[in-house]
N, C-alpha and C. Protein backbone atom coordinates (compact mmCIF):
# COMPACT_ATOMS: atom_id res chain seq x y z
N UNK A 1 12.13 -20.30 -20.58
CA UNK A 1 11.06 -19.60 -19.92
C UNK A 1 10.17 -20.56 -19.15
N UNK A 2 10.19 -21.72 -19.69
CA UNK A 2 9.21 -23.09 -18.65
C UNK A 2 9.91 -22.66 -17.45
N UNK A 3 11.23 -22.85 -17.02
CA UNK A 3 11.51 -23.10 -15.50
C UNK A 3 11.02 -22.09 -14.83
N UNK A 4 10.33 -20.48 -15.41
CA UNK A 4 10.14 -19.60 -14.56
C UNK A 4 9.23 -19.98 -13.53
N UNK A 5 8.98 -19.59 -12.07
CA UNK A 5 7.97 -19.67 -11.43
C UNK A 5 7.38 -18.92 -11.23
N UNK A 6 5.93 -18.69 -12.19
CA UNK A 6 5.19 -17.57 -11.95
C UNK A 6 3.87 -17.59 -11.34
N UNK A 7 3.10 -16.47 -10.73
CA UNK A 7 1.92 -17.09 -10.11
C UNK A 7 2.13 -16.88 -8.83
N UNK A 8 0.84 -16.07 -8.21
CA UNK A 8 1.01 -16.25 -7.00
C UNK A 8 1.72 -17.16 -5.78
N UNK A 9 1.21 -18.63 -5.93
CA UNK A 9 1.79 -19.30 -5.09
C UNK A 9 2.64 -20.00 -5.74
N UNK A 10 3.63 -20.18 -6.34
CA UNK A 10 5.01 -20.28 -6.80
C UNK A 10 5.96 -19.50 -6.25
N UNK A 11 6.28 -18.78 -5.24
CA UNK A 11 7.17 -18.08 -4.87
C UNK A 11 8.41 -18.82 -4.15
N UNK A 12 8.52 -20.08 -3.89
CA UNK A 12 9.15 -20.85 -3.11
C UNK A 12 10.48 -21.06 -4.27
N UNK A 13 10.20 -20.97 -4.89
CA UNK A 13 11.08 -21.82 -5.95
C UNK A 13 12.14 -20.50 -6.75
N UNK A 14 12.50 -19.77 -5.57
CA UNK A 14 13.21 -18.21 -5.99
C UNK A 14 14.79 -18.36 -6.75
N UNK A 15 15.30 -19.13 -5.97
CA UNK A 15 16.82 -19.70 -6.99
C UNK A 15 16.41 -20.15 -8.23
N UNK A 16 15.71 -21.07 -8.52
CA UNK A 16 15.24 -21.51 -9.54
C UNK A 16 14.82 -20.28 -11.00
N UNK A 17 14.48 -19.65 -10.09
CA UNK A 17 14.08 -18.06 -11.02
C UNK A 17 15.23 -17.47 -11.40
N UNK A 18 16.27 -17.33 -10.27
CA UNK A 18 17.41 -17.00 -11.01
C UNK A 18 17.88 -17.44 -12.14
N UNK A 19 17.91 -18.71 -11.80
CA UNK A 19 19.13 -19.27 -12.63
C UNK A 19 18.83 -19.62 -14.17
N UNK A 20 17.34 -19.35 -14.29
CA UNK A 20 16.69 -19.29 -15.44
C UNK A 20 16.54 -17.97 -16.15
N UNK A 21 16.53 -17.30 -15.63
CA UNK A 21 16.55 -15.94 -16.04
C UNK A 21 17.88 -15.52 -16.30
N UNK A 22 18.94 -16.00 -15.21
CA UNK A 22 20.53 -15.53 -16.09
C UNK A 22 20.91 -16.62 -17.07
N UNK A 23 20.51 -17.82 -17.59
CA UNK A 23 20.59 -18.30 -18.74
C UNK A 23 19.95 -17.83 -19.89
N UNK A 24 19.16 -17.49 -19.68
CA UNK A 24 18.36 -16.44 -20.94
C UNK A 24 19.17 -15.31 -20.88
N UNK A 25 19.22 -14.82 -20.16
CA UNK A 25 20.19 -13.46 -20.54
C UNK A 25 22.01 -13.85 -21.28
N UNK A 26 22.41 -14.79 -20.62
CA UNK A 26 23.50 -15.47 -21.34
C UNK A 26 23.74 -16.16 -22.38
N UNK A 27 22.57 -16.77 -22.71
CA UNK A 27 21.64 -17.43 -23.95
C UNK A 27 21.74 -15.50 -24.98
N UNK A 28 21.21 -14.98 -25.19
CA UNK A 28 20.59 -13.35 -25.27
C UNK A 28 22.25 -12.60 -26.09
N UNK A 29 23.00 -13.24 -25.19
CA UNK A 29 24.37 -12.31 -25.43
C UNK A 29 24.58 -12.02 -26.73
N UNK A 30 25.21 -13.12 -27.30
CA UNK A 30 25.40 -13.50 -28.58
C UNK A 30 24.51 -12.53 -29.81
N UNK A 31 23.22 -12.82 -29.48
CA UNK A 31 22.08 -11.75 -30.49
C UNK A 31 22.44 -10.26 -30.21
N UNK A 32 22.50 -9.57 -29.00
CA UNK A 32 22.20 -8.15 -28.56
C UNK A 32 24.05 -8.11 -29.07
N UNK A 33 24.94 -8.52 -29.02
CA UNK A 33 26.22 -8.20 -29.92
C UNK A 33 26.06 -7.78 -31.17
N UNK A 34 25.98 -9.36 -31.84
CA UNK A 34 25.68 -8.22 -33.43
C UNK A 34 24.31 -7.66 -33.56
N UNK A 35 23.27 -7.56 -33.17
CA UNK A 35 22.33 -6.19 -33.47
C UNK A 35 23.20 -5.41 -33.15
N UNK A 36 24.02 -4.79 -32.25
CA UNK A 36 24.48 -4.02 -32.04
C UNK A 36 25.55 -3.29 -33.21
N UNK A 37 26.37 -4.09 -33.43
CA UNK A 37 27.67 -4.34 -34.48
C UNK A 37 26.68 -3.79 -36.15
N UNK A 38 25.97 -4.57 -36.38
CA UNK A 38 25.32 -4.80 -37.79
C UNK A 38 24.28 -3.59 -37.43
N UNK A 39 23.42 -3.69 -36.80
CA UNK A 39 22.21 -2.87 -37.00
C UNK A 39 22.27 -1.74 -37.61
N UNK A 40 21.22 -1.13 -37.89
CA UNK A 40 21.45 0.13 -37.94
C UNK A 40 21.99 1.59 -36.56
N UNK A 41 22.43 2.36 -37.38
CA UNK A 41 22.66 3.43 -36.34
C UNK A 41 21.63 3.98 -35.08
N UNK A 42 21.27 4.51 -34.34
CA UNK A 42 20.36 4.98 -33.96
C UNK A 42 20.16 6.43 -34.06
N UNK A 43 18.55 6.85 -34.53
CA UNK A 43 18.31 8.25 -34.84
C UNK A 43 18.55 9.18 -33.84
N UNK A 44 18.62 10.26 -34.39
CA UNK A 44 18.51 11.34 -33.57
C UNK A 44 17.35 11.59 -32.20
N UNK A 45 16.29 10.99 -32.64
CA UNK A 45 15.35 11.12 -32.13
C UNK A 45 15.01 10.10 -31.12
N UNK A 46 15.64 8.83 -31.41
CA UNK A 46 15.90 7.52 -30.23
C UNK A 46 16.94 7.96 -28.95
N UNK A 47 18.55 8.99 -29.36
CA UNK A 47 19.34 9.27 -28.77
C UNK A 47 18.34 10.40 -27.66
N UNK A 48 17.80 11.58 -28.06
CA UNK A 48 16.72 12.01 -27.53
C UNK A 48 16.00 11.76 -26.47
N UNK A 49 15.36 10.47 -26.84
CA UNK A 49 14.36 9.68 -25.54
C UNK A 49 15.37 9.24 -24.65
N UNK A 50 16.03 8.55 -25.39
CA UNK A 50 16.89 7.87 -24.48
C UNK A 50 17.86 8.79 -23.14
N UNK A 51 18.40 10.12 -23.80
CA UNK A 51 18.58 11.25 -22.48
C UNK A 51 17.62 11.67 -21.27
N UNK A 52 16.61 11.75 -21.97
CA UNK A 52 15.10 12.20 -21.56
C UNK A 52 14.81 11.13 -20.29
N UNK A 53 15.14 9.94 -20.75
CA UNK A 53 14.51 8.65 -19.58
C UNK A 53 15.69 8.71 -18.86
N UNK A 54 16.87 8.79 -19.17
CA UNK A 54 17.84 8.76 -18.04
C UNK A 54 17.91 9.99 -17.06
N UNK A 55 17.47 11.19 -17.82
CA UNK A 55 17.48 12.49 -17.07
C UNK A 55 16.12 12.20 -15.98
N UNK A 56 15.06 11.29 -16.37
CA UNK A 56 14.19 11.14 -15.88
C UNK A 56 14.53 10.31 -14.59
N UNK A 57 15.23 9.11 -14.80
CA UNK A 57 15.80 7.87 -14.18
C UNK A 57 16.92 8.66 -12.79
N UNK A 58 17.51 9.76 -13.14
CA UNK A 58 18.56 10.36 -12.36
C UNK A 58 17.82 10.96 -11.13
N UNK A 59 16.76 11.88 -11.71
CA UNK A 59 16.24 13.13 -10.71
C UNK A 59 14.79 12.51 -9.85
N UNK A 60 14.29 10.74 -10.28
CA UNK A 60 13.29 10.31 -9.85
C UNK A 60 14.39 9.73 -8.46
N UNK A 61 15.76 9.05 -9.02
CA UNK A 61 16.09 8.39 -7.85
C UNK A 61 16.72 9.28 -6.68
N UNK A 62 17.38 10.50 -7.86
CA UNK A 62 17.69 11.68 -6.25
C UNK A 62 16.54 11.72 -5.78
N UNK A 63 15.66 12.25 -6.13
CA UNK A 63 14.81 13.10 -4.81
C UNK A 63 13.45 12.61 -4.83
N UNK A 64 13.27 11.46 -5.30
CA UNK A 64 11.99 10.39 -5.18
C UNK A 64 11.65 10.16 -3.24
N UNK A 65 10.99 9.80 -2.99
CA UNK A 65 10.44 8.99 -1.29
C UNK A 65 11.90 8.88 -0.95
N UNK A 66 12.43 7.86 -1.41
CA UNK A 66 13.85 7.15 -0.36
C UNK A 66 15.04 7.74 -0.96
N UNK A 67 15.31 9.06 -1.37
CA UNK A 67 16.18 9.54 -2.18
C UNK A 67 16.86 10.53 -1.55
């Protein structure tokens, strides 16, 4: 997270942002596997939201401003 460049005038340094940010996410892999594998199930009520934001996510990007 040091290499990020954050802050207004830090914007120059935009590759740099990448490549730090897809090492954390590649770094990340490994954990979000087994939570996945091991964790618990997810409730009824998580499956729920989770339709809810995508039904939300679908009908904001059809027919939103640029949709």
């Amino acid at each position: 997270m040091s290499m990020l460049a954050l802050g207004p005038l830090k914007g120059t340094q935009v590759p740099q942002s990448f490549l730090a940010v897809g090492g954390l996410c590649v770094a990340f892999i490994p954990l979000g596997v087994s939570l996945l594998r091991d964790g618990p199930p997810p409730t009824r009520r998580a499956l729920v939201w989770i339709a809810v934001l995508a039904a939300v996510y679908v009908l904001v990007t059809a027919y939103g401003p640029k949709g």
